[in-house]
Protein backbone atom coordinates (compact mmCIF):
# COMPACT_ATOMS: atom_id res chain seq x y z
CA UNK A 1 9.63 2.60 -38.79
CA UNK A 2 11.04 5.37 -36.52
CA UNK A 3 7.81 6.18 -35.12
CA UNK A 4 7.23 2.44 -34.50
CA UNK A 5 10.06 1.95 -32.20
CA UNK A 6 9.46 5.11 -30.11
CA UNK A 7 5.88 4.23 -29.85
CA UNK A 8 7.07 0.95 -28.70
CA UNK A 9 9.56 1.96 -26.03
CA UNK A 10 7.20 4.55 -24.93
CA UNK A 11 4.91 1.44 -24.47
CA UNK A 12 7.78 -0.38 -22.43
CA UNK A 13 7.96 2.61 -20.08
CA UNK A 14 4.67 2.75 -19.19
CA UNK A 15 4.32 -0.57 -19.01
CA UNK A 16 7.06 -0.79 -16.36
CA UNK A 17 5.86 2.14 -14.23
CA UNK A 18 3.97 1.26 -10.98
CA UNK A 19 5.55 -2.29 -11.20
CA UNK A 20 7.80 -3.37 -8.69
CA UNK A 21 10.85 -4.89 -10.17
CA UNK A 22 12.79 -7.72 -8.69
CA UNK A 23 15.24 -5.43 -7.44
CA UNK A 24 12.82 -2.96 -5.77
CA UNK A 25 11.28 -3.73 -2.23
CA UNK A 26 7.68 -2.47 -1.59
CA UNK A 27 8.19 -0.52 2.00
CA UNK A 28 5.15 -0.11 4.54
CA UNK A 29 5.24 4.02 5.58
CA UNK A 30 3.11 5.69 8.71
CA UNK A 31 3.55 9.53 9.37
CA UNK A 32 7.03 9.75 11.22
CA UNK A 33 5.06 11.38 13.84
CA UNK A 34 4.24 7.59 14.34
CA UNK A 35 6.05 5.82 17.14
CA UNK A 36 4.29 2.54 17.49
CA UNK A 37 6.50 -0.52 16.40
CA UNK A 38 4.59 -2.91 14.32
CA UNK A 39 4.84 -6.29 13.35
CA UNK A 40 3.66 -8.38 10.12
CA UNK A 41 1.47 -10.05 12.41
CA UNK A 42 -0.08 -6.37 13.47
CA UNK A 43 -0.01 -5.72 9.60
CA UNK A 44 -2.38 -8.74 8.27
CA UNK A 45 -4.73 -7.53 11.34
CA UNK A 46 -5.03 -3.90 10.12
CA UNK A 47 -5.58 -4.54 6.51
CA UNK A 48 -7.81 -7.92 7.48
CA UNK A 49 -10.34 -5.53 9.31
CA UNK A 50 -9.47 -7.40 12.41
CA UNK A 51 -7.53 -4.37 14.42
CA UNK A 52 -9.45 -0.98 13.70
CA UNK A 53 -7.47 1.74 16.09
CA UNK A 54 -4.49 2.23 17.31
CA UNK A 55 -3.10 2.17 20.94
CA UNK A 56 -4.02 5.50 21.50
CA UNK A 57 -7.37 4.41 20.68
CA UNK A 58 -7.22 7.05 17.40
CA UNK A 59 -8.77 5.08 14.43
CA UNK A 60 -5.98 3.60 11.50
CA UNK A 61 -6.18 5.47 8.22
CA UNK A 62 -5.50 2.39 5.71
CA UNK A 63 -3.74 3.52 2.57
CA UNK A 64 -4.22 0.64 -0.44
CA UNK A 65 -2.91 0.68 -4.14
CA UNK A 66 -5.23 0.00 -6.72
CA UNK A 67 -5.70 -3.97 -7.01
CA UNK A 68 -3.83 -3.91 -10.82
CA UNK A 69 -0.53 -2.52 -8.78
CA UNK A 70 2.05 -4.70 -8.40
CA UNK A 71 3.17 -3.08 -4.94
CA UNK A 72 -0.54 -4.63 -3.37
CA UNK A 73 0.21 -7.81 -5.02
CA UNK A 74 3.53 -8.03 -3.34
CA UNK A 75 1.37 -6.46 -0.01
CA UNK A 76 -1.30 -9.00 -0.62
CA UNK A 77 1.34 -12.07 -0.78
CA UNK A 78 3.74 -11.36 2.08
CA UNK A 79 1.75 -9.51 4.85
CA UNK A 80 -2.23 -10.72 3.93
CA UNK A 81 -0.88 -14.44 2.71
CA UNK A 82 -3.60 -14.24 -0.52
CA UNK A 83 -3.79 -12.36 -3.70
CA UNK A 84 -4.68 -8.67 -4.50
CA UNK A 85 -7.59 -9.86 -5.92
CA UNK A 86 -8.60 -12.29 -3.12
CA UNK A 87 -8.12 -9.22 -0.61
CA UNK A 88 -10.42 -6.84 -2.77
CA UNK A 89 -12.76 -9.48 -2.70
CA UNK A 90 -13.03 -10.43 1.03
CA UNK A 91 -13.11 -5.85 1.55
CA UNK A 92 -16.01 -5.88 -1.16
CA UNK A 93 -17.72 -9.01 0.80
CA UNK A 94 -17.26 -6.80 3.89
CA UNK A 95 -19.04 -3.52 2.49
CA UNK A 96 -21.77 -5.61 0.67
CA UNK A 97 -22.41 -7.24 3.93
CA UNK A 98 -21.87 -4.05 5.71
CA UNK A 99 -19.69 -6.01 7.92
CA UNK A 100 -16.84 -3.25 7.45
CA UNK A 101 -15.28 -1.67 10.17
CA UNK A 102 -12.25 0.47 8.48
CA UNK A 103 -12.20 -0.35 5.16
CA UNK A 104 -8.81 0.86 3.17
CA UNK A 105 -8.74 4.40 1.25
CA UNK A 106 -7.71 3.25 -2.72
CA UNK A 107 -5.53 5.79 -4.37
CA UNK A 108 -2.34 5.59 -6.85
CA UNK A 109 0.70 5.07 -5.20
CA UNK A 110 2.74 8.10 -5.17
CA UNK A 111 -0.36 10.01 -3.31
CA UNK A 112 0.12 7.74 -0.41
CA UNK A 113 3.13 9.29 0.78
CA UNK A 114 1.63 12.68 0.42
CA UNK A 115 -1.53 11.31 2.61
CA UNK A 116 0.51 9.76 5.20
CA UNK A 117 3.02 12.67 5.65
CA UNK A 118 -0.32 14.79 6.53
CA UNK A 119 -2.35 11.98 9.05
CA UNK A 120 -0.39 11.12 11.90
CA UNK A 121 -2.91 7.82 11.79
CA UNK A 122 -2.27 6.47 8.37
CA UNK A 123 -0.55 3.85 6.77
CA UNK A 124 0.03 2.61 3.75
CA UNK A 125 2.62 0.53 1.40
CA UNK A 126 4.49 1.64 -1.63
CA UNK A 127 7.62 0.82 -4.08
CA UNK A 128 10.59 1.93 -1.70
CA UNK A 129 11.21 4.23 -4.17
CA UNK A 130 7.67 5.76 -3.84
CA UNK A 131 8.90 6.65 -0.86
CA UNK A 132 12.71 7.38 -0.30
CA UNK A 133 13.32 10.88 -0.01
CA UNK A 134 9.72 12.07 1.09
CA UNK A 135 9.05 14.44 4.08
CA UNK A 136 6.63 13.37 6.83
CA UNK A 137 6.43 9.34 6.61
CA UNK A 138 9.02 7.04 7.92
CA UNK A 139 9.16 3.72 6.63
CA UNK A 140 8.88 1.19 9.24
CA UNK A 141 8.95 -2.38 7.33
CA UNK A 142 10.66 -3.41 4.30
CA UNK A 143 8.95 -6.46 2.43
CA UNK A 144 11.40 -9.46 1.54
């Protein structure tokens, strides 16, 4: 019976990682070399394929979770207005129609920081606390 209820709260931990909990707010990060001020609006046209570069004219280096992450769910919702699922979808439409112009690099969540700090064109979302205390990124929206 010991076992059983380690084996089950080991189960409830890993459950519960990579989820974003009521309390925790999934931030959108850019390299802090990054001084352009963007809006939800400018957001939803990044990750809809819609805006490709950025005013410099460099290309954006999109940074997605994987669809099961509850961080691009909450992404999904607030800034694309659909699902995680319905977004992977509409990318995967893009690349099968090779209609893709800068599709989104897919990697787990606490490598995105990492990848940001090191591309001065990258973005990318993550649990806030993903991302508090990382050199390299400044966060530049918090998602309500």
């Amino acid at each position: 019976m010991r076992y059983g209820i380690k084996s089950l709260l080991a189960l409830v931990c890993l459950t519960a990682m990579g989820t974003v909990s009521a309390d925790e707010k999934v931030v959108v990060i850019v390299n802090a070399a990054n001084s352009q001020k963007l809006t939800a609006a400018d957001l939803k046209n990044m990750y809809s394929d819609i805006v490709t570069h950025w005013a410099d004219n460099e290309p954006i280096d999109l940074f997605d979770t994987p669809v099961s992450m509850e961080a691009r769910e909450a992404f999904s919702h607030k800034i694309l207005g659909i699902s995680a699922g319905e977004a992977a979808s509409a990318w995967a439409n893009r690349k099968i129609t090779n209609t893709a112009k800068n599709p989104p690099i897919t990697t787990k969540e606490d490598l995105i920081p990492k990848f940001v700090a090191k591309d001065p064109n990258a973005i990318g979302y993550v649990r806030k606390s993903v991302a508090e205390g990382k050199e390299g990124i400044k966060i530049i929206m918090t998602l309500e």
